[in-house]
Every structure is written in structure tokens, then in C-alpha cells.
PDB file of N, CA and C in Angstrom:
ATOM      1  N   UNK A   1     -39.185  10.105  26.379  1.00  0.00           N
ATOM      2  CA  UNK A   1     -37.819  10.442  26.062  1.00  0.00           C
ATOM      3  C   UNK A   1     -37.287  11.352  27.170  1.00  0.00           C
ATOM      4  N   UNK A   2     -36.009  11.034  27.422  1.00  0.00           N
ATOM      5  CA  UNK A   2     -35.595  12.069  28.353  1.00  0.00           C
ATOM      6  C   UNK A   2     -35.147  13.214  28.345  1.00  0.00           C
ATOM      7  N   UNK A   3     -34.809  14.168  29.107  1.00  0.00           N
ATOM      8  CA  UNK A   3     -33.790  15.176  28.358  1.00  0.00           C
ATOM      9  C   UNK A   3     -32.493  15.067  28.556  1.00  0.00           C
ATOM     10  N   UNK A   4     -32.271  13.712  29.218  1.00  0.00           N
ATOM     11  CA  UNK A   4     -30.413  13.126  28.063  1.00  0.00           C
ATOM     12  C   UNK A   4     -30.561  13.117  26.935  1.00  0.00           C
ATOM     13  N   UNK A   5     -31.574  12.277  27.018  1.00  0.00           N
ATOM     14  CA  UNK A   5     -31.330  11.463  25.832  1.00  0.00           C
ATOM     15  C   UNK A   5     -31.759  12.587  24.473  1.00  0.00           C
ATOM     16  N   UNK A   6     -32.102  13.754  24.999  1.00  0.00           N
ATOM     17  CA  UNK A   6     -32.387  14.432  23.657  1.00  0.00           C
ATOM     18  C   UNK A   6     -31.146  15.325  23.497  1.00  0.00           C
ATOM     19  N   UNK A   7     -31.004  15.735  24.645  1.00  0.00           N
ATOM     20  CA  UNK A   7     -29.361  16.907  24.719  1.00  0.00           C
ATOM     21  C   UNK A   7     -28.448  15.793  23.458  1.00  0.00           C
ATOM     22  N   UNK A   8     -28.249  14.467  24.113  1.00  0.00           N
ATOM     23  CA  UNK A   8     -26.993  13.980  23.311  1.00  0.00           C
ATOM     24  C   UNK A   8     -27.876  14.037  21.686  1.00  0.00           C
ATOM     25  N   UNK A   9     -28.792  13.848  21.241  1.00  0.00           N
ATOM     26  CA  UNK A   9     -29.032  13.476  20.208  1.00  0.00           C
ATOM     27  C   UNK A   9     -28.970  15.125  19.578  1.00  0.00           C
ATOM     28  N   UNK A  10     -29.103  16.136  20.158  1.00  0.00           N
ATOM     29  CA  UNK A  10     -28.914  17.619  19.562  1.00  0.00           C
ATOM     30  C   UNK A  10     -27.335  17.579  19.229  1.00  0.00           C
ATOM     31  N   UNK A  11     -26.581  16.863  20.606  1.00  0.00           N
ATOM     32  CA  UNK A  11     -25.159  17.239  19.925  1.00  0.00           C
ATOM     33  C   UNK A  11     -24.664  16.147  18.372  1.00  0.00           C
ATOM     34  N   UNK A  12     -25.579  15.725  18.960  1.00  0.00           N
ATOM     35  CA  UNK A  12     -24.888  14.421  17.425  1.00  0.00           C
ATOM     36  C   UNK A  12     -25.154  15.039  16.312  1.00  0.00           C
ATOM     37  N   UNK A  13     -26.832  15.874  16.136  1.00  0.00           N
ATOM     38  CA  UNK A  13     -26.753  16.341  14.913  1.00  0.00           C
ATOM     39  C   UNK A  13     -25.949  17.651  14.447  1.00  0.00           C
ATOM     40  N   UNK A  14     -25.538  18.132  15.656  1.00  0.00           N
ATOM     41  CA  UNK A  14     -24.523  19.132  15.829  1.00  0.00           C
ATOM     42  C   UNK A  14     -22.791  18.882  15.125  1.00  0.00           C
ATOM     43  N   UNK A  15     -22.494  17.558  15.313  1.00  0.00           N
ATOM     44  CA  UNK A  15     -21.427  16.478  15.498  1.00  0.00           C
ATOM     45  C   UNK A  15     -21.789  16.683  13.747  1.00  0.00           C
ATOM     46  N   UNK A  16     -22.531  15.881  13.308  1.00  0.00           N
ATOM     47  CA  UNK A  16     -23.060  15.651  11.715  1.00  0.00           C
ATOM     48  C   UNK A  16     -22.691  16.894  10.858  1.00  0.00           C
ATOM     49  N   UNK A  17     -23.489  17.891  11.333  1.00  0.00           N
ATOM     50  CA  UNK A  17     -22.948  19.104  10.416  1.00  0.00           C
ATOM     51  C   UNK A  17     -22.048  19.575  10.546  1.00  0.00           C
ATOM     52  N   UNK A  18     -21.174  19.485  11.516  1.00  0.00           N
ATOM     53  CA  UNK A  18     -19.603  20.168  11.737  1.00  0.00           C
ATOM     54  C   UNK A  18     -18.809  19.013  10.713  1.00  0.00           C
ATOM     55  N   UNK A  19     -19.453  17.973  10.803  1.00  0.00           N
ATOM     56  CA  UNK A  19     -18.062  17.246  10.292  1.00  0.00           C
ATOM     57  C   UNK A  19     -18.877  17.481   8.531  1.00  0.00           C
ATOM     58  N   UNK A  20     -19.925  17.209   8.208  1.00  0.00           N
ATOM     59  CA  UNK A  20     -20.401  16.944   6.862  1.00  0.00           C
ATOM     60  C   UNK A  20     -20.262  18.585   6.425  1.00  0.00           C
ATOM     61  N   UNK A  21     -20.372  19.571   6.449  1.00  0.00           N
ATOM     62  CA  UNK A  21     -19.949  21.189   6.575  1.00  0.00           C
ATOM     63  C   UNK A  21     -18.611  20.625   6.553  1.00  0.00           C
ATOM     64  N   UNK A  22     -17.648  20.739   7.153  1.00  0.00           N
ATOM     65  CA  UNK A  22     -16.381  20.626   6.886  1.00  0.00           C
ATOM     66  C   UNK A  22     -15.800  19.739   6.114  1.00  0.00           C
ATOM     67  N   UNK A  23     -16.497  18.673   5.573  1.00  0.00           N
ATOM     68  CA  UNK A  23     -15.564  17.768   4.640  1.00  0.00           C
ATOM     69  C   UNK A  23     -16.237  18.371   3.362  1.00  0.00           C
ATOM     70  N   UNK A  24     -17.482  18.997   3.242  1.00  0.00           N
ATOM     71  CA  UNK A  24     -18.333  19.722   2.027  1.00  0.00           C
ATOM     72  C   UNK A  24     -17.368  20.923   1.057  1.00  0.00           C
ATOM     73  N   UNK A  25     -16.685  21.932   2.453  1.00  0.00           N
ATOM     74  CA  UNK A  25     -15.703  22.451   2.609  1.00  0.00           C
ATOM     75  C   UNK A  25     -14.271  22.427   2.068  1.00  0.00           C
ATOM     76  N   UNK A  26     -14.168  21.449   2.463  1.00  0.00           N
ATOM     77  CA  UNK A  26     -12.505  20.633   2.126  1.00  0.00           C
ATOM     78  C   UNK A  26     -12.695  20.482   0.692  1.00  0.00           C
ATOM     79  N   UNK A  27     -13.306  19.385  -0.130  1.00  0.00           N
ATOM     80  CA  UNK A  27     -13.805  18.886  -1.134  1.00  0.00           C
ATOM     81  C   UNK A  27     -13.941  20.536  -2.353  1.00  0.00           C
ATOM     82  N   UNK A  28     -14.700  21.452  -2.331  1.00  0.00           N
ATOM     83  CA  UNK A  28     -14.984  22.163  -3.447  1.00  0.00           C
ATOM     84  C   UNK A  28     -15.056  23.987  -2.055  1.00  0.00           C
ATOM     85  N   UNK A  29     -14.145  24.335  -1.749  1.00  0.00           N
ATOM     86  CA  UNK A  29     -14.163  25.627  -1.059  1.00  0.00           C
ATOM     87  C   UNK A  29     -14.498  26.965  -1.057  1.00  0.00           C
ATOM     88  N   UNK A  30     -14.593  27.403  -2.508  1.00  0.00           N
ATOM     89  CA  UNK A  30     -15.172  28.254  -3.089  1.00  0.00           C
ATOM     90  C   UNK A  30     -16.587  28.349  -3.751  1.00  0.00           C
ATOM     91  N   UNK A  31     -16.842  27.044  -3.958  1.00  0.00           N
ATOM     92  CA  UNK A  31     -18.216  26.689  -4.113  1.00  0.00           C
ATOM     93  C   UNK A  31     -19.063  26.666  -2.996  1.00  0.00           C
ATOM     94  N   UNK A  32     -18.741  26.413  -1.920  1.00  0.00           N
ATOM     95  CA  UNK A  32     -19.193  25.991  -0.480  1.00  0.00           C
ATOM     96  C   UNK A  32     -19.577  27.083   0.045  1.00  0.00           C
ATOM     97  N   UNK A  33     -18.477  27.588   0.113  1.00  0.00           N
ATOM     98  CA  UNK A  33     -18.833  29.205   1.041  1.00  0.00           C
ATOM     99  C   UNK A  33     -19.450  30.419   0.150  1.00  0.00           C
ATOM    100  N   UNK A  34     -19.447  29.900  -1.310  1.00  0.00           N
ATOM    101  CA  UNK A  34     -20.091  31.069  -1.798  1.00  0.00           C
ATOM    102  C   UNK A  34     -21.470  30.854  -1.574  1.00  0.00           C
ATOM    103  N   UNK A  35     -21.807  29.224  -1.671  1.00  0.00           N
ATOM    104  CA  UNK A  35     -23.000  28.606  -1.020  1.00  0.00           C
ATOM    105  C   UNK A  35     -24.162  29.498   0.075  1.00  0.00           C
ATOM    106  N   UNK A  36     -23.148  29.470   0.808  1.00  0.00           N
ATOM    107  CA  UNK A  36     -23.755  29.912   2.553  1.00  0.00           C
ATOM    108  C   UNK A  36     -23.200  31.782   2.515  1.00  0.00           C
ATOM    109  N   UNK A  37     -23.501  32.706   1.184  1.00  0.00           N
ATOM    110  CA  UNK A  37     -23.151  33.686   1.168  1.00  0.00           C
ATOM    111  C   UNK A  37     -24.763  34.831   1.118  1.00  0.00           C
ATOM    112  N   UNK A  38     -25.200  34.517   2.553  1.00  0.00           N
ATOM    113  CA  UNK A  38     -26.598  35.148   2.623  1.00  0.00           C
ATOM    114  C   UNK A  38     -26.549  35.821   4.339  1.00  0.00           C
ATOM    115  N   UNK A  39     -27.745  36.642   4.285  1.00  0.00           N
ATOM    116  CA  UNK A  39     -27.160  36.558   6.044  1.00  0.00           C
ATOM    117  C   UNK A  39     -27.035  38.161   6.317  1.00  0.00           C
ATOM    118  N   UNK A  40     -26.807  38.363   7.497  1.00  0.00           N
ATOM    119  CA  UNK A  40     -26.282  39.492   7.889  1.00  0.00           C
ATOM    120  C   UNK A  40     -24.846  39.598   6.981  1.00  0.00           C
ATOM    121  N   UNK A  41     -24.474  40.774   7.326  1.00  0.00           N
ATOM    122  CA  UNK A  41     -23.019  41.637   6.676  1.00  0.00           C
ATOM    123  C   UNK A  41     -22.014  40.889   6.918  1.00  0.00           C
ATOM    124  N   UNK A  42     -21.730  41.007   8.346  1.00  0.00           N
ATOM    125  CA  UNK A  42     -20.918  39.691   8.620  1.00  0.00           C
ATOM    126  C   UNK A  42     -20.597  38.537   8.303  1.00  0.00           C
ATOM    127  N   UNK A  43     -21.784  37.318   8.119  1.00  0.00           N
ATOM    128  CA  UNK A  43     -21.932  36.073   7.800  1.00  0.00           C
ATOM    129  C   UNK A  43     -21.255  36.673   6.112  1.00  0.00           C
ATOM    130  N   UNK A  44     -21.861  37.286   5.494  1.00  0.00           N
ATOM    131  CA  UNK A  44     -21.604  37.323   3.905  1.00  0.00           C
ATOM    132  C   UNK A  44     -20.246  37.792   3.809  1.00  0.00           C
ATOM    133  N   UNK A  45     -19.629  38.540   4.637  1.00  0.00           N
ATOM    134  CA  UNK A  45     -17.943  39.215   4.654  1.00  0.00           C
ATOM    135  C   UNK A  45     -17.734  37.870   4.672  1.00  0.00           C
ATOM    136  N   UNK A  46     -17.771  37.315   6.095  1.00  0.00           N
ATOM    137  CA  UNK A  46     -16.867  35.816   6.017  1.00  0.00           C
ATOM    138  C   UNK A  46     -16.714  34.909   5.062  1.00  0.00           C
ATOM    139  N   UNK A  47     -17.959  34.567   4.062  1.00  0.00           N
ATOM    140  CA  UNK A  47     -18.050  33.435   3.401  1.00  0.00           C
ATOM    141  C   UNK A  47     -17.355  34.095   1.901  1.00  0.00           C
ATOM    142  N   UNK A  48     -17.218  35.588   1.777  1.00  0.00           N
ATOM    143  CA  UNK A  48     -16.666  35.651   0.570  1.00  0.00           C
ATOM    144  C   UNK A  48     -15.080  35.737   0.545  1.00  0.00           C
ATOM    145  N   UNK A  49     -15.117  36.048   2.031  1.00  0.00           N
ATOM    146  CA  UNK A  49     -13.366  35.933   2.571  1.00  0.00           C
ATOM    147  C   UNK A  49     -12.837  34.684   1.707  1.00  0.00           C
ATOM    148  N   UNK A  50     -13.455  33.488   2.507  1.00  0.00           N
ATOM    149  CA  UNK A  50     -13.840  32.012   2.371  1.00  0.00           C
ATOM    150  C   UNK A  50     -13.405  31.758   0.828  1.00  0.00           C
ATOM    151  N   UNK A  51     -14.326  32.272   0.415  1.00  0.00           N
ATOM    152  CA  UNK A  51     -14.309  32.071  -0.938  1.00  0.00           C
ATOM    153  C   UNK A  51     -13.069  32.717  -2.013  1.00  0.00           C
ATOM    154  N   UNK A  52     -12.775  33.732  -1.475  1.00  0.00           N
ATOM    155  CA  UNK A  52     -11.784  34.344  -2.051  1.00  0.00           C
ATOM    156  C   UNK A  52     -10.418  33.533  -1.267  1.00  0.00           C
ATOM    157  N   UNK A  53      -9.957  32.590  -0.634  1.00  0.00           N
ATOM    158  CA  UNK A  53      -9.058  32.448  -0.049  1.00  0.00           C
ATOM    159  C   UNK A  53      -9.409  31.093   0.516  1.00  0.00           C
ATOM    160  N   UNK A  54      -9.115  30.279  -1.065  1.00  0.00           N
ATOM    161  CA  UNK A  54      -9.626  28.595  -1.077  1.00  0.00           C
ATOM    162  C   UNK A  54      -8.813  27.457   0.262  1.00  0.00           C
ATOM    163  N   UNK A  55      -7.119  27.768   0.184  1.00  0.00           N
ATOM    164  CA  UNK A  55      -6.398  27.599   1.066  1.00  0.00           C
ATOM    165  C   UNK A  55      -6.598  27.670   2.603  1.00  0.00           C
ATOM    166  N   UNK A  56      -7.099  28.868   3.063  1.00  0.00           N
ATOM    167  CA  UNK A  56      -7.309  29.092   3.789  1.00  0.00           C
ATOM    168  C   UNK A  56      -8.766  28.687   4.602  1.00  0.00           C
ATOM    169  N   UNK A  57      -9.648  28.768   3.470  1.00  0.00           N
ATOM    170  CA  UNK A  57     -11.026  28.056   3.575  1.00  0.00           C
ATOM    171  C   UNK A  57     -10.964  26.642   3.975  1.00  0.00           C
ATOM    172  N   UNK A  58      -9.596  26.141   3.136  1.00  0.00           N
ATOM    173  CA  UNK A  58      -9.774  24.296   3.356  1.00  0.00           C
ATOM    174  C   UNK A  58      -9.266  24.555   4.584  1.00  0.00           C
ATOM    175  N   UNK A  59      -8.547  24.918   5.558  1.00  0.00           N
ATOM    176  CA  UNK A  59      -8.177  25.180   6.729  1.00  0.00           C
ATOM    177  C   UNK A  59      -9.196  25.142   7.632  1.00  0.00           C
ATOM    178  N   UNK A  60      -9.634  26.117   7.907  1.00  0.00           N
ATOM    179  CA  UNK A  60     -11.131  26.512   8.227  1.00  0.00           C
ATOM    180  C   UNK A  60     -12.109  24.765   8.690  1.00  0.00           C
ATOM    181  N   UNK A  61     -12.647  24.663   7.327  1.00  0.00           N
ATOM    182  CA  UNK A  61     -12.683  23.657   6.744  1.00  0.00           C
ATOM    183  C   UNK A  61     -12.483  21.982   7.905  1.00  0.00           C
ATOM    184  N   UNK A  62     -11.423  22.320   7.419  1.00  0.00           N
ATOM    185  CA  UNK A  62     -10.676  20.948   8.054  1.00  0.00           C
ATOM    186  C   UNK A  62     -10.827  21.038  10.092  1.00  0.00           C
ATOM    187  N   UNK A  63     -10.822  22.163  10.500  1.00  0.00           N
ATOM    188  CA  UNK A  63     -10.910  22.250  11.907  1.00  0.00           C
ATOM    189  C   UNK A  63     -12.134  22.138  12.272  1.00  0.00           C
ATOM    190  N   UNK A  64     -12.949  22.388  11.427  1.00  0.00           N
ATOM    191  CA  UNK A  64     -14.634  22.546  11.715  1.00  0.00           C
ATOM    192  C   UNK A  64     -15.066  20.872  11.652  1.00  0.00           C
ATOM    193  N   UNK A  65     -14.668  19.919  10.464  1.00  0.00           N
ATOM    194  CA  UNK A  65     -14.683  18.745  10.753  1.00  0.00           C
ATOM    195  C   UNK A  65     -13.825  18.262  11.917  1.00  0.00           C
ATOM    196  N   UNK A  66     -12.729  18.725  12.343  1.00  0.00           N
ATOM    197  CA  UNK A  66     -12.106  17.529  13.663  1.00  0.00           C
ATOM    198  C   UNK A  66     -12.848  18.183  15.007  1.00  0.00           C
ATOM    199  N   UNK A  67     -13.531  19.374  14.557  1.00  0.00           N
ATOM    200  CA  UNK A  67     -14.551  19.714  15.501  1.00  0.00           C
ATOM    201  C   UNK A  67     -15.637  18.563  15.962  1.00  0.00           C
ATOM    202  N   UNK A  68     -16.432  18.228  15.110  1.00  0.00           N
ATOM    203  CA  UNK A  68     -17.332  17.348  14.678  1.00  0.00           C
ATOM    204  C   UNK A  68     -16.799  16.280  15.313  1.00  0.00           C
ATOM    205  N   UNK A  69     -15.429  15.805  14.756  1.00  0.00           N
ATOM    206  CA  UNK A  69     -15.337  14.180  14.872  1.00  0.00           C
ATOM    207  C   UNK A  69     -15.094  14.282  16.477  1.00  0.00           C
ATOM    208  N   UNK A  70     -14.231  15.114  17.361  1.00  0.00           N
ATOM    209  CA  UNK A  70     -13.856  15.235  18.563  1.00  0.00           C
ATOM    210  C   UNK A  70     -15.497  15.130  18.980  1.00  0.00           C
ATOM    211  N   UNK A  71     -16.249  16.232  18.932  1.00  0.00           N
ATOM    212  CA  UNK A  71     -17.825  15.912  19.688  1.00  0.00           C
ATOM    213  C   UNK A  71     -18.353  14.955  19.612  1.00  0.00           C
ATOM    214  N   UNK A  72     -18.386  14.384  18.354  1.00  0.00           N
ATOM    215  CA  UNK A  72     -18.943  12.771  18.095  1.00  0.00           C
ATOM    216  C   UNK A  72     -18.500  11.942  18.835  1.00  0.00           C
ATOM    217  N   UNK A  73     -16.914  11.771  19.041  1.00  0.00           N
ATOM    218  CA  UNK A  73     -16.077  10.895  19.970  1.00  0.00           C
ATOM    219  C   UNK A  73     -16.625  10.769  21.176  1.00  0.00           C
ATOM    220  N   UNK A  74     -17.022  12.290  22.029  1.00  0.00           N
ATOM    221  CA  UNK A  74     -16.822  12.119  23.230  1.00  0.00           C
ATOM    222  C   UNK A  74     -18.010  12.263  23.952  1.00  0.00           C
ATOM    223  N   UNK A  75     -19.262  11.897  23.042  1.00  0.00           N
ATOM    224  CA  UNK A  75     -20.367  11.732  23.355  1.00  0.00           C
ATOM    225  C   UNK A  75     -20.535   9.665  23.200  1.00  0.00           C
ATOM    226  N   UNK A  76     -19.906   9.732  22.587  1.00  0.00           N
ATOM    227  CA  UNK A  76     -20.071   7.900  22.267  1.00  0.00           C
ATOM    228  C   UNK A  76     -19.388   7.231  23.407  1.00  0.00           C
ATOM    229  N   UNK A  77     -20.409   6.822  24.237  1.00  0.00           N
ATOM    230  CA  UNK A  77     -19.861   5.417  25.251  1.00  0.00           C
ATOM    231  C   UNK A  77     -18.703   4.600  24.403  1.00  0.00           C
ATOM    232  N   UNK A  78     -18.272   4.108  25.478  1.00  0.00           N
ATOM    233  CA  UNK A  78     -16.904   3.141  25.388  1.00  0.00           C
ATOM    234  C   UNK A  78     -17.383   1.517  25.017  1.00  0.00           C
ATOM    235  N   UNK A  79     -18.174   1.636  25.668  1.00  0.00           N
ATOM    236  CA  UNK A  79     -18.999   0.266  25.470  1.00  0.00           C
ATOM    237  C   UNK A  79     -19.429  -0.054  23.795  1.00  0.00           C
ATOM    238  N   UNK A  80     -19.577   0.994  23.226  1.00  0.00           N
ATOM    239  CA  UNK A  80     -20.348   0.230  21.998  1.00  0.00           C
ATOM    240  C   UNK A  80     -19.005   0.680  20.580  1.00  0.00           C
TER     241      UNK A  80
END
């Protein structure tokens, strides 16, 4: 295996959780981020922010998936 061929396959699974994290997100927002409410001080401020501020979470949310779908895009040849 090469180390292309592994770089792209790190970003894909990278690609996967930005977009599956963000549509997880979108879908139930307060459930989600209360989810991922462990961590340093920080990580746990953010996710209860998150959680306290569903609107804003689906926001969040929603950029973190077109995150995903943009990386996914622009790792995928034209060819296939």
C-alpha cells in the first residue's frame, strides 16, 4: 500500500465522520452534543453550549456536514 493511497483513505474516513457527525447533529441536536459531553472543560463547555442552543447546534451541524461532503468531493477523481 502506498502512502497515497493511505493519506486519501484517512481523509475519506475523515470525510465520513464530518458528514455522518453532522447529519447525526442536524437530526436530534441536543441529544447529540449532550452525547459527546466528556473531555476536557472546553470540549464539555462547547457541547453543552450545543445542547443548550438546538438552533444554533443544527447550524454548527449542518457546516460540519458540507465540510465532509466538500472533502469527499475533492478527493474523488473525475473519472469514476
Amino acid at each position: 500500500m502506498t502512502s497515497q493511497t493511505t493519506t486519501r483513505r484517512l481523509v475519506q474516513i475523515g470525510a465520513l465522520f464530518l458528514i455522518g457527525d453532522g447529519v447525526m447533529g442536524l437530526l436530534k441536536p441536543r441529544w447529540h452534543s449532550s452525547l459527546w459531553n466528556f473531555g476536557p472543560e472546553l470540549a464539555r463547555a462547547a457541547t453543552e453550549e450545543l445542547a443548550a442552543h438546538p438552533k444554533t447546534a443544527r447550524a454548527v451541524y449542518l457546516a460540519e456536514a458540507v465540510a465532509g461532503i466538500a472533502l469527499a468531493s475533492c478527493q474523488t477523481p473525475d473519472a469514476y
